[in-house]
N, C-alpha and C. Protein backbone atom coordinates (compact mmCIF):
# COMPACT_ATOMS: atom_id res chain seq x y z
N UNK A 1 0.85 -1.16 0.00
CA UNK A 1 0.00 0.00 0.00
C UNK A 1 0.89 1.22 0.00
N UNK A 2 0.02 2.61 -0.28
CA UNK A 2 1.48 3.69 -0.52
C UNK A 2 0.51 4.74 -0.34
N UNK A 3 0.88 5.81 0.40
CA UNK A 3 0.26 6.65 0.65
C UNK A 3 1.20 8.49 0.15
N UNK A 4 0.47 9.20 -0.10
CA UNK A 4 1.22 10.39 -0.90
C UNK A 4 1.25 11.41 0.06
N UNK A 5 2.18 12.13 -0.15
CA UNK A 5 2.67 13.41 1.09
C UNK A 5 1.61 14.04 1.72
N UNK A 6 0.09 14.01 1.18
CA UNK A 6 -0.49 14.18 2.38
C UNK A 6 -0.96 13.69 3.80
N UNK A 7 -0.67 12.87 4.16
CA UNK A 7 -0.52 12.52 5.27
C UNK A 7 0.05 13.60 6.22
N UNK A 8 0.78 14.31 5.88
CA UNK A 8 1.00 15.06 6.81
C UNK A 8 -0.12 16.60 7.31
N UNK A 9 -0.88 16.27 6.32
CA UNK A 9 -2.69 17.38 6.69
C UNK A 9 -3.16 16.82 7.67
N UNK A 10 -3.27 15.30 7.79
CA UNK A 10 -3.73 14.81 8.73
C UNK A 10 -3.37 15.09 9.93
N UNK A 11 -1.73 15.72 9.73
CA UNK A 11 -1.44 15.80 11.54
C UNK A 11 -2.20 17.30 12.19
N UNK A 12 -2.81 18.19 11.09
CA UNK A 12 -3.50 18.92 11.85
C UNK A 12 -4.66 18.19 12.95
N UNK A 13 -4.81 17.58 12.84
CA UNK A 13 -5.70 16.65 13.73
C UNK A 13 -5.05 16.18 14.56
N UNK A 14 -3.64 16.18 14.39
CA UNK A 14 -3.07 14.87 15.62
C UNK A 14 -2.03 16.24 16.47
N UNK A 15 -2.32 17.38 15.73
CA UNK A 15 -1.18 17.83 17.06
C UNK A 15 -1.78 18.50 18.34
N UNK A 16 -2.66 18.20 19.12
CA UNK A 16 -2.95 17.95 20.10
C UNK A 16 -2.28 16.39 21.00
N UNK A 17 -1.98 15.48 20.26
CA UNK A 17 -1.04 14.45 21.23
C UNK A 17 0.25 15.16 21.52
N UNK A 18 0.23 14.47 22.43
CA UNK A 18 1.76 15.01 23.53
C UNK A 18 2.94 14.97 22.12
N UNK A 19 2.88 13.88 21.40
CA UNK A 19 4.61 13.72 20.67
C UNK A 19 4.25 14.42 19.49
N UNK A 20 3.64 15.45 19.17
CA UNK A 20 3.50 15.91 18.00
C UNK A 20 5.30 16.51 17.98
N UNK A 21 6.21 16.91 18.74
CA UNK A 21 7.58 17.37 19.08
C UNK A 21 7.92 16.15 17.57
N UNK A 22 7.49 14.67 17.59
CA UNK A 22 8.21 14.37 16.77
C UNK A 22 7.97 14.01 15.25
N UNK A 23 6.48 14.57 14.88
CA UNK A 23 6.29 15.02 13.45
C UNK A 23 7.39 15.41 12.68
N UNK A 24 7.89 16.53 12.86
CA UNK A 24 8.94 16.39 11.98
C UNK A 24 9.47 16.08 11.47
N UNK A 25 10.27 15.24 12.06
CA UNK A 25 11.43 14.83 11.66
C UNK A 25 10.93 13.20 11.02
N UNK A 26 9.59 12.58 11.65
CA UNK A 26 9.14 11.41 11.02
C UNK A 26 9.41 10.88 9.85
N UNK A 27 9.77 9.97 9.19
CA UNK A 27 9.36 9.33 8.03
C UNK A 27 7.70 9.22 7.51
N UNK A 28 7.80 8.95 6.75
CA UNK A 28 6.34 8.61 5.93
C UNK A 28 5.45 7.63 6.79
N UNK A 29 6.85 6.77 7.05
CA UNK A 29 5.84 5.37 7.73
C UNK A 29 5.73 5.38 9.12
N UNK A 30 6.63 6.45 9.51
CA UNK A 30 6.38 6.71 10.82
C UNK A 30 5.42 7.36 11.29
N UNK A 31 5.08 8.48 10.13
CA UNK A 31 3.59 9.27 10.21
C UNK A 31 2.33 8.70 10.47
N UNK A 32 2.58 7.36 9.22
CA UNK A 32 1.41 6.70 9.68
C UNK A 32 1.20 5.96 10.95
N UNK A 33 2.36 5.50 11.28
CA UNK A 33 2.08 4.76 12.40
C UNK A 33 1.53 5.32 13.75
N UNK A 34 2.15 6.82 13.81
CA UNK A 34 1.69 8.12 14.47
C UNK A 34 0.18 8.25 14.54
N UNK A 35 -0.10 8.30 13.05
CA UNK A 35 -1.54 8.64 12.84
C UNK A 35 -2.62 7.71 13.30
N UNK A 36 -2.67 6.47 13.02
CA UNK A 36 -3.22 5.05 13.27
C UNK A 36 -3.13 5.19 14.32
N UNK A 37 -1.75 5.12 15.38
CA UNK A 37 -1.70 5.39 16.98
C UNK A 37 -2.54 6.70 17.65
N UNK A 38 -2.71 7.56 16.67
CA UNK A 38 -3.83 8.80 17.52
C UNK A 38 -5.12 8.62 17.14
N UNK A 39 -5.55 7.55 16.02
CA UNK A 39 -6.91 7.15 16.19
C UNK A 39 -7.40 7.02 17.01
N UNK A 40 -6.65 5.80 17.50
CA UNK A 40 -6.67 4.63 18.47
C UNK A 40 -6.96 5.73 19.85
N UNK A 41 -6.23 6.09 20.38
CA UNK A 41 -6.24 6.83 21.63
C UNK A 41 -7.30 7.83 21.42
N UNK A 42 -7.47 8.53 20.59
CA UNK A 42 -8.99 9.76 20.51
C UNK A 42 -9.79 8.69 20.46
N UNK A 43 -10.12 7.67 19.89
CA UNK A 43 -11.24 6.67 20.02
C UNK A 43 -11.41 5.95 21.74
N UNK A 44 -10.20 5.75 21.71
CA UNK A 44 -10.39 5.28 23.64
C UNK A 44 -10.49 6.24 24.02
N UNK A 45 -10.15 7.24 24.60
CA UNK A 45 -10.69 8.65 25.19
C UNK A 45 -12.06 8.86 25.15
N UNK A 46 -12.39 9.26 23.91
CA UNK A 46 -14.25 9.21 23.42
C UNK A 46 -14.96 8.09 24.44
N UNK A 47 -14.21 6.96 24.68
CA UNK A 47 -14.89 5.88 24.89
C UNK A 47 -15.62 6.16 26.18
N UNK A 48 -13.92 6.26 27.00
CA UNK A 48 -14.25 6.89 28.55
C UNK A 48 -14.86 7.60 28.44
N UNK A 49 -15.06 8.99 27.65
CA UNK A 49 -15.93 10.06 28.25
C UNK A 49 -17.31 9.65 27.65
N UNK A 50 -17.82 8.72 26.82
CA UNK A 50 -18.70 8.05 26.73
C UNK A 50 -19.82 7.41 27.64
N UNK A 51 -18.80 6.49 28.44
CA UNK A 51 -18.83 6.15 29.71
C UNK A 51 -19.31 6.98 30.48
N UNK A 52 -18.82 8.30 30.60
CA UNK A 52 -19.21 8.80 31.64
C UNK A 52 -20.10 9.84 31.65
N UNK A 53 -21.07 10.03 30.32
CA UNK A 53 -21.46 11.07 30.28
C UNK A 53 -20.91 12.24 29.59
N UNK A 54 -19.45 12.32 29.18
CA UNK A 54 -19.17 13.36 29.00
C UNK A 54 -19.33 14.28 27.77
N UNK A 55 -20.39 14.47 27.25
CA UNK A 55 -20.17 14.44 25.84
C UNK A 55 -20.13 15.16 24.89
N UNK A 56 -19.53 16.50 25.82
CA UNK A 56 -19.00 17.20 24.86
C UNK A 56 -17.31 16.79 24.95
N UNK A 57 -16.67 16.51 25.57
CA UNK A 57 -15.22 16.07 25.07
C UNK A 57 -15.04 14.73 24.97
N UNK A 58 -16.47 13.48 24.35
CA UNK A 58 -16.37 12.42 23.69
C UNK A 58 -16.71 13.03 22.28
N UNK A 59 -17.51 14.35 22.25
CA UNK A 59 -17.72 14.97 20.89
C UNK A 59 -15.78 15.29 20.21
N UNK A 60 -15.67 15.65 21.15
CA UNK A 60 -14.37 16.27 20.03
C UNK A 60 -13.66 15.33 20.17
N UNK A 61 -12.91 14.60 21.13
CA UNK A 61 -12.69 13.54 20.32
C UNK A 61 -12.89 12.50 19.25
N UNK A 62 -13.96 12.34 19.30
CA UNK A 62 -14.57 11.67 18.07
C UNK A 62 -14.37 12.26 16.86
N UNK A 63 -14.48 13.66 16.44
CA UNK A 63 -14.52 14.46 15.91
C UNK A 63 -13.11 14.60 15.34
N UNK A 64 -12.08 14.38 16.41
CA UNK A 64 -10.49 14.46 15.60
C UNK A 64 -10.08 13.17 15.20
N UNK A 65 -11.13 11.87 15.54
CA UNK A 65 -10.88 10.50 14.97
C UNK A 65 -10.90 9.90 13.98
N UNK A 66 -12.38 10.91 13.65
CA UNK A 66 -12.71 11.51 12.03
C UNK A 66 -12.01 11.66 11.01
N UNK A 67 -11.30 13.03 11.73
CA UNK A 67 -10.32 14.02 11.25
C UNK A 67 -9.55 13.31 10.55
N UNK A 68 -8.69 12.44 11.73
CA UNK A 68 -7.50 11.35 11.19
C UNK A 68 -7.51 10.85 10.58
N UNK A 69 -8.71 9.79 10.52
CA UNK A 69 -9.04 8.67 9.53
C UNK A 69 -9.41 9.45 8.55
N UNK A 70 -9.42 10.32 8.36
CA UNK A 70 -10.11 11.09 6.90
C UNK A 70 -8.50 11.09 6.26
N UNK A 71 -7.73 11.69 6.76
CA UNK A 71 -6.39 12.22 6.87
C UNK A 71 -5.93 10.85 5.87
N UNK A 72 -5.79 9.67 6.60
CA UNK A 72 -5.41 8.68 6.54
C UNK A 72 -5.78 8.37 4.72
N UNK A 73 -7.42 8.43 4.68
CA UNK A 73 -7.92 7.54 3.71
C UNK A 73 -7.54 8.79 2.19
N UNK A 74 -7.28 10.07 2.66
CA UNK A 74 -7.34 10.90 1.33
C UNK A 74 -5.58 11.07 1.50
N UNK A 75 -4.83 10.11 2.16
CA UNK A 75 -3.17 10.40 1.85
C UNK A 75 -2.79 8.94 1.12
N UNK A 76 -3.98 8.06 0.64
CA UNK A 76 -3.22 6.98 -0.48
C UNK A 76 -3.17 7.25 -1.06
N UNK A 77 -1.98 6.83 -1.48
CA UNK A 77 -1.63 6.60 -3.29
C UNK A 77 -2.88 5.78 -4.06
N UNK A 78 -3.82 6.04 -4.62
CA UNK A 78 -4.64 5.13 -5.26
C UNK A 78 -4.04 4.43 -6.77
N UNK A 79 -2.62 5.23 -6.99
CA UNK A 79 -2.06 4.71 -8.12
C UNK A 79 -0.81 3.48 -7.67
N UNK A 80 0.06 3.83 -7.05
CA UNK A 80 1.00 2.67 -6.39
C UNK A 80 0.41 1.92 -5.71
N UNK A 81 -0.43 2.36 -5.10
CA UNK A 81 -0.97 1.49 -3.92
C UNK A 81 -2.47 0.03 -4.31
N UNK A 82 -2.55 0.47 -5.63
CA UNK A 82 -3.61 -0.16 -6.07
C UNK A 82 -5.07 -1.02 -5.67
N UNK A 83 -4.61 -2.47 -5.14
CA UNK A 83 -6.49 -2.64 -4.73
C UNK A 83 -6.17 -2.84 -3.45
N UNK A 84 -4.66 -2.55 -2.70
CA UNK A 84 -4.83 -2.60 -1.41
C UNK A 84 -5.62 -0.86 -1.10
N UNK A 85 -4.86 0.04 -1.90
CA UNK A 85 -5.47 0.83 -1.37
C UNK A 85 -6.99 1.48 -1.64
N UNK A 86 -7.46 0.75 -2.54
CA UNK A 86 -8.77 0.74 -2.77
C UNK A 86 -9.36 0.25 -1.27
N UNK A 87 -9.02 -0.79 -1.08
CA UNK A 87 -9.47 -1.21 -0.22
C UNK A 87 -9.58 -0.63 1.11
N UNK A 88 -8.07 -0.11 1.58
CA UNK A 88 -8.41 0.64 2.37
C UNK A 88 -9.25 1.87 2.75
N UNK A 89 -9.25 2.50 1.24
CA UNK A 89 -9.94 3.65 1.12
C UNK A 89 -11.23 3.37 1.56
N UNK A 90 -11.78 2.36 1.12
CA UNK A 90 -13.19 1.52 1.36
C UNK A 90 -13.21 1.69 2.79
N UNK A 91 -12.46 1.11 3.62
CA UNK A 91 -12.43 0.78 4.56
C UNK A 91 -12.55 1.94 5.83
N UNK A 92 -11.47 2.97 5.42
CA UNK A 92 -11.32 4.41 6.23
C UNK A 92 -12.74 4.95 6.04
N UNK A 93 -13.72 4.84 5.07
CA UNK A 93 -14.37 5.52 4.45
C UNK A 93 -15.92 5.17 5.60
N UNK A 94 -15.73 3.77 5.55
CA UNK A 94 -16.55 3.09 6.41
C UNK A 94 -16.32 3.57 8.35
N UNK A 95 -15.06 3.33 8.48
CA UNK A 95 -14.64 3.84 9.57
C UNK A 95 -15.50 5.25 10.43
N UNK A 96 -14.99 5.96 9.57
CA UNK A 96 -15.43 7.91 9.25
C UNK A 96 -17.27 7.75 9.50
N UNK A 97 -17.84 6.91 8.94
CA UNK A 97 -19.48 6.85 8.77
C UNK A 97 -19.36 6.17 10.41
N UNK A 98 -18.53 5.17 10.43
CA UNK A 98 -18.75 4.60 12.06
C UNK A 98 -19.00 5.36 13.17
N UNK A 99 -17.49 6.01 12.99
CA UNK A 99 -17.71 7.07 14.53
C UNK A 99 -18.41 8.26 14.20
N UNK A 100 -18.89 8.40 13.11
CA UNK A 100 -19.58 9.87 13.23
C UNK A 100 -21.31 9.11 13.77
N UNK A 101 -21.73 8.04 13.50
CA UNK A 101 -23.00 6.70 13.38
C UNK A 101 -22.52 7.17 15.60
N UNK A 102 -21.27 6.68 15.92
CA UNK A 102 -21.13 6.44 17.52
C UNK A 102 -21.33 7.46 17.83
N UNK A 103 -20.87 8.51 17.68
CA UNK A 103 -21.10 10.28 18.32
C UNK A 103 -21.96 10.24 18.41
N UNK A 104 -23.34 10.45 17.04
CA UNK A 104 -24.60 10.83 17.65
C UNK A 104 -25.24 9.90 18.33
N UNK A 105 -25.25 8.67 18.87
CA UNK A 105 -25.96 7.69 19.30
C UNK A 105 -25.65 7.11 20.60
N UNK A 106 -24.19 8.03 21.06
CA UNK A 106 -23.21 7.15 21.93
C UNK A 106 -23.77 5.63 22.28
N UNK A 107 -23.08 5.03 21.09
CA UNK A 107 -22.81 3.60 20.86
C UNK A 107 -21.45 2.97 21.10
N UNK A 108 -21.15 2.60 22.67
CA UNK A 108 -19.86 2.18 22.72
C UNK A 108 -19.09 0.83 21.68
N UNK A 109 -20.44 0.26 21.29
CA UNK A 109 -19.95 -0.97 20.42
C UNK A 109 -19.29 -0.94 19.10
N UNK A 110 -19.88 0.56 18.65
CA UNK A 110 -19.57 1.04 17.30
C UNK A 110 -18.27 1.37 17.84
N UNK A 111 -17.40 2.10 18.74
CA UNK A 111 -15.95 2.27 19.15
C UNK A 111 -15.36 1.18 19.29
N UNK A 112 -15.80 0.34 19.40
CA UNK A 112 -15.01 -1.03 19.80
C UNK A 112 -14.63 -1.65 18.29
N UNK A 113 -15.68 -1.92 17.60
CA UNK A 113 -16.02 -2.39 16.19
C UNK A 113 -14.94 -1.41 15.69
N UNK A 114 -15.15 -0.06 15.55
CA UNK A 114 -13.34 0.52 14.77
C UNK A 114 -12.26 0.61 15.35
N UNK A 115 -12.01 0.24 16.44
CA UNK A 115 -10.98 -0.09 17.37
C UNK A 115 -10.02 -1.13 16.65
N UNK A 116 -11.39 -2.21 16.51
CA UNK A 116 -10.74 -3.23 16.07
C UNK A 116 -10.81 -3.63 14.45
N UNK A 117 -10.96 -2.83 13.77
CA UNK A 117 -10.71 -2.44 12.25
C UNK A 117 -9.35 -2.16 12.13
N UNK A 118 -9.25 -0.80 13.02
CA UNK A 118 -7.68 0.12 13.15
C UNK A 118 -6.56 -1.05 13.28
N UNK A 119 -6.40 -1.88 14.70
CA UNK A 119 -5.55 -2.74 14.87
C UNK A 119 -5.11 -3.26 14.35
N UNK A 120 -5.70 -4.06 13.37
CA UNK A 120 -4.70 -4.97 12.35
C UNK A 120 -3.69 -4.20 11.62
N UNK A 121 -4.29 -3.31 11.22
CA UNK A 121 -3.78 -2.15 10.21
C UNK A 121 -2.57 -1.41 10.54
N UNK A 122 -2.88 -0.86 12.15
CA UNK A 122 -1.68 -0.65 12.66
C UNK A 122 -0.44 -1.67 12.85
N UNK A 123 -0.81 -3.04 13.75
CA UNK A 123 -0.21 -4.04 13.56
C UNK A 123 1.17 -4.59 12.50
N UNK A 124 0.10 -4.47 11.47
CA UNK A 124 0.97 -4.14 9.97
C UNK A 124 1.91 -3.82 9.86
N UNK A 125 1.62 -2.09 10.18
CA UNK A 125 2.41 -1.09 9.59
C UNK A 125 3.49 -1.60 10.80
N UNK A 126 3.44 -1.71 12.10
CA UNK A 126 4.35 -1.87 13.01
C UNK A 126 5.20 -2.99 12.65
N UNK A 127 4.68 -3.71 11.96
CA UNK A 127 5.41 -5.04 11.65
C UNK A 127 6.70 -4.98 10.36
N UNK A 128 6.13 -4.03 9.78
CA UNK A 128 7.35 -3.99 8.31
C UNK A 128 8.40 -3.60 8.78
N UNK A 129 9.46 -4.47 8.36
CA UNK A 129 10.88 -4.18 8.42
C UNK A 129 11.23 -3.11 8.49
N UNK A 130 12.39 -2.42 9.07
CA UNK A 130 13.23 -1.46 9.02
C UNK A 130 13.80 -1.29 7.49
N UNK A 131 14.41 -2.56 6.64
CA UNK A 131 15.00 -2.26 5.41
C UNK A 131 13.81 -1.77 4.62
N UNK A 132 12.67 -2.73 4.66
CA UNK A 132 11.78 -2.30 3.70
C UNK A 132 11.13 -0.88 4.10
N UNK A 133 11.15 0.12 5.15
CA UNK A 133 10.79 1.08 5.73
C UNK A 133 11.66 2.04 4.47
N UNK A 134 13.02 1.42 4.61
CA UNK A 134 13.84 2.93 4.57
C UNK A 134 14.07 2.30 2.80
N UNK A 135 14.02 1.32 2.26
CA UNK A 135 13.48 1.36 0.83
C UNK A 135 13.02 2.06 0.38
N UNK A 136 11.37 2.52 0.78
CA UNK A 136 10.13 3.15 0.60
C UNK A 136 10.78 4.21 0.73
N UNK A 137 11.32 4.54 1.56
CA UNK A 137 11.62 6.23 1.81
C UNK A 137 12.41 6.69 0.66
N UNK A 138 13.19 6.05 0.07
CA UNK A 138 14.20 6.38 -0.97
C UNK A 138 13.30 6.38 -2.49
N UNK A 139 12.32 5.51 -2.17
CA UNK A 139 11.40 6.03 -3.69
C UNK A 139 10.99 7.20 -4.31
């Protein structure tokens, strides 16, 4: 899969996490892994304040989970990346309808259900080699 220099629009959404300090200097694949990792946490956050009633700051979180995954699905390559990234696109696209479906309804199951969409995905990305990392980067 291959995603194109925007990914980094997306981090308008993510620099509210503490390590935005290391955007910068990130790689591509580190971005994503960044990005996927601040899903994840604005989606557990939402969850708790879900939980508890809170819902205007399960609103904005949700809201920058959005953000991300939007981030995410409009920074593939739909040309290198071909029917994986079709697929994913599919997939982010579905995501985005999820938690915006959980916000208005506070449906903790619908958070759980893209929780566990995200994971593999992240998983993944955590899993590729270092050589094949810094390959990609040289393309």
């Amino acid at each position: 899969m291959s995603y194109t220099g925007n990914a980094a629009g997306a981090l308008n959404s993510y620099a509210e996490v503490a390590v935005h300090s290391g955007v910068g200097a990130a790689s591509p694949h580190r971005l994503i892994q960044m990005l996927l990792q601040a899903a994840l946490d604005k989606i557990a956050t939402a969850r708790g304040y879900m939980a508890q009633g809170i819902i205007d700051k399960k609103a904005q979180h949700l809201i920058s989970a959005v953000a991300i995954v939007e981030g995410l699905r409009v920074s593939l390559d739909m040309e290198k990346g071909g029917e994986i990234s079709e697929n994913l696109c599919s997939l982010y696209d579905y995501m985005e309808r999820r938690l915006t479906e959980a916000n208005a309804s506070n449906n903790v199951a619908i958070l759980d259900e893209v929780i566990n969409l995200i994971n593999p995905i992240k998983e993944a990305w955590d899993a590729i080699p270092q050589d094949v990392q810094d390959a990609h980067s040289r393309m």
